[in-house]
Protein backbone atom coordinates (compact mmCIF):
# COMPACT_ATOMS: atom_id res chain seq x y z
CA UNK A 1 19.37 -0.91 -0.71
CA UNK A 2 21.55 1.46 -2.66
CA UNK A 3 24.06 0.75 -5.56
CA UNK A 4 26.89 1.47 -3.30
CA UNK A 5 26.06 -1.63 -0.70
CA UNK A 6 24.88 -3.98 -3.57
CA UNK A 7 28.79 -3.31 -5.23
CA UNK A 8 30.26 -3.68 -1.11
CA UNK A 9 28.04 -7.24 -0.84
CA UNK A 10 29.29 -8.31 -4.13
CA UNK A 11 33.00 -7.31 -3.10
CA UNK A 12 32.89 -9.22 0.25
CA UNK A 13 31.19 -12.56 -1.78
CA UNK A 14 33.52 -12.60 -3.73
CA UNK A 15 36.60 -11.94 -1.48
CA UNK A 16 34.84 -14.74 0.72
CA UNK A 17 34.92 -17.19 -2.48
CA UNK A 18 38.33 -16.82 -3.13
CA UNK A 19 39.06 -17.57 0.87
CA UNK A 20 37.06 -20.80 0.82
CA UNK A 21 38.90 -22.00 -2.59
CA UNK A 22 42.21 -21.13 -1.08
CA UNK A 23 41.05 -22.94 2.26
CA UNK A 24 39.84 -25.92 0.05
CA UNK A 25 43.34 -25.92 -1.63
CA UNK A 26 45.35 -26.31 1.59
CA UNK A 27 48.61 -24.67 -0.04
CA UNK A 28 50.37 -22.51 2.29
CA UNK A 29 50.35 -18.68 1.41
CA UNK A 30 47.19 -19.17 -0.28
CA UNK A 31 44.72 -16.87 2.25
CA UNK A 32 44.30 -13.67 2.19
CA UNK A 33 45.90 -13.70 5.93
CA UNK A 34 49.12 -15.49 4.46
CA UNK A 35 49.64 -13.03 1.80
CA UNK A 36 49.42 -10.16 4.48
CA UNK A 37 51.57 -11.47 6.60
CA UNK A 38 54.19 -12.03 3.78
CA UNK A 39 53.47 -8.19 2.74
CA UNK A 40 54.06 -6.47 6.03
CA UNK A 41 56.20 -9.16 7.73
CA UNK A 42 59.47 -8.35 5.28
CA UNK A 43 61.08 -11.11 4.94
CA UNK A 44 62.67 -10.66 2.08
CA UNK A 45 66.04 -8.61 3.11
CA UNK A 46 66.95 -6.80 -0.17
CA UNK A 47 63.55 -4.92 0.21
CA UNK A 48 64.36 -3.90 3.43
CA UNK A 49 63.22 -0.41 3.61
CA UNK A 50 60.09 -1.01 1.90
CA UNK A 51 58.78 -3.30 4.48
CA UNK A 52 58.98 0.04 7.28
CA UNK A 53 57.41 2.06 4.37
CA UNK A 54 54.36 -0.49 4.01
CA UNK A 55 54.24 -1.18 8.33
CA UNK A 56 54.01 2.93 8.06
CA UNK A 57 51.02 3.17 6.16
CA UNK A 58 49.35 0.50 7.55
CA UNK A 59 49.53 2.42 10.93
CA UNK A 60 48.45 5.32 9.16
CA UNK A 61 45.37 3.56 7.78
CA UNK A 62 44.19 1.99 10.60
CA UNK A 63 44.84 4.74 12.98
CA UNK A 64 42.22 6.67 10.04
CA UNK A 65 39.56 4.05 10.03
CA UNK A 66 39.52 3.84 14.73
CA UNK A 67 39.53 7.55 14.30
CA UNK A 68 36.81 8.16 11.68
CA UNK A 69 34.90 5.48 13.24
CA UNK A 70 35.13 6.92 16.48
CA UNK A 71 34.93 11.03 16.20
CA UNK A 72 32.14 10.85 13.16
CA UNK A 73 29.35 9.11 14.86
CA UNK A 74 28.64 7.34 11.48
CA UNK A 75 30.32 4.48 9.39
């Protein structure tokens, strides 16, 4: 196993810790899945135009990752 998977497995352990505290805690807007909705969702109105900015590149991204996945034959 190369350097570069060892850092990746490390990266999702420790992104999985942080779920299970924030699970454990039972506070609302704790999970990672709370804080992305409140990131793309916009609800704060004076930041209006930011929120179509950030929707914007998350299209962008995830139209990159089905496409790279799909047309390179490799992940």
């Amino acid at each position: 196993m190369g350097v570069l998977a060892i850092l990746w497995l490390v990266v999702l352990v420790v992104c999985g810790a942080l779920e299970v505290i924030a699970l454990v805690a039972e506070r609302h807007g704790g999970t990672l899945s709370d804080e992305i909705w409140a990131w793309f969702a916009g609800t704060d109105r004076r930041r209006a135009g930011w929120t179509h900015v950030r929707r914007v590149a998350l299209l962008a991204a995830m139209t990159w990752l089905a496409v790279r996945f799909n047309v390179t034959g490799h992940v």
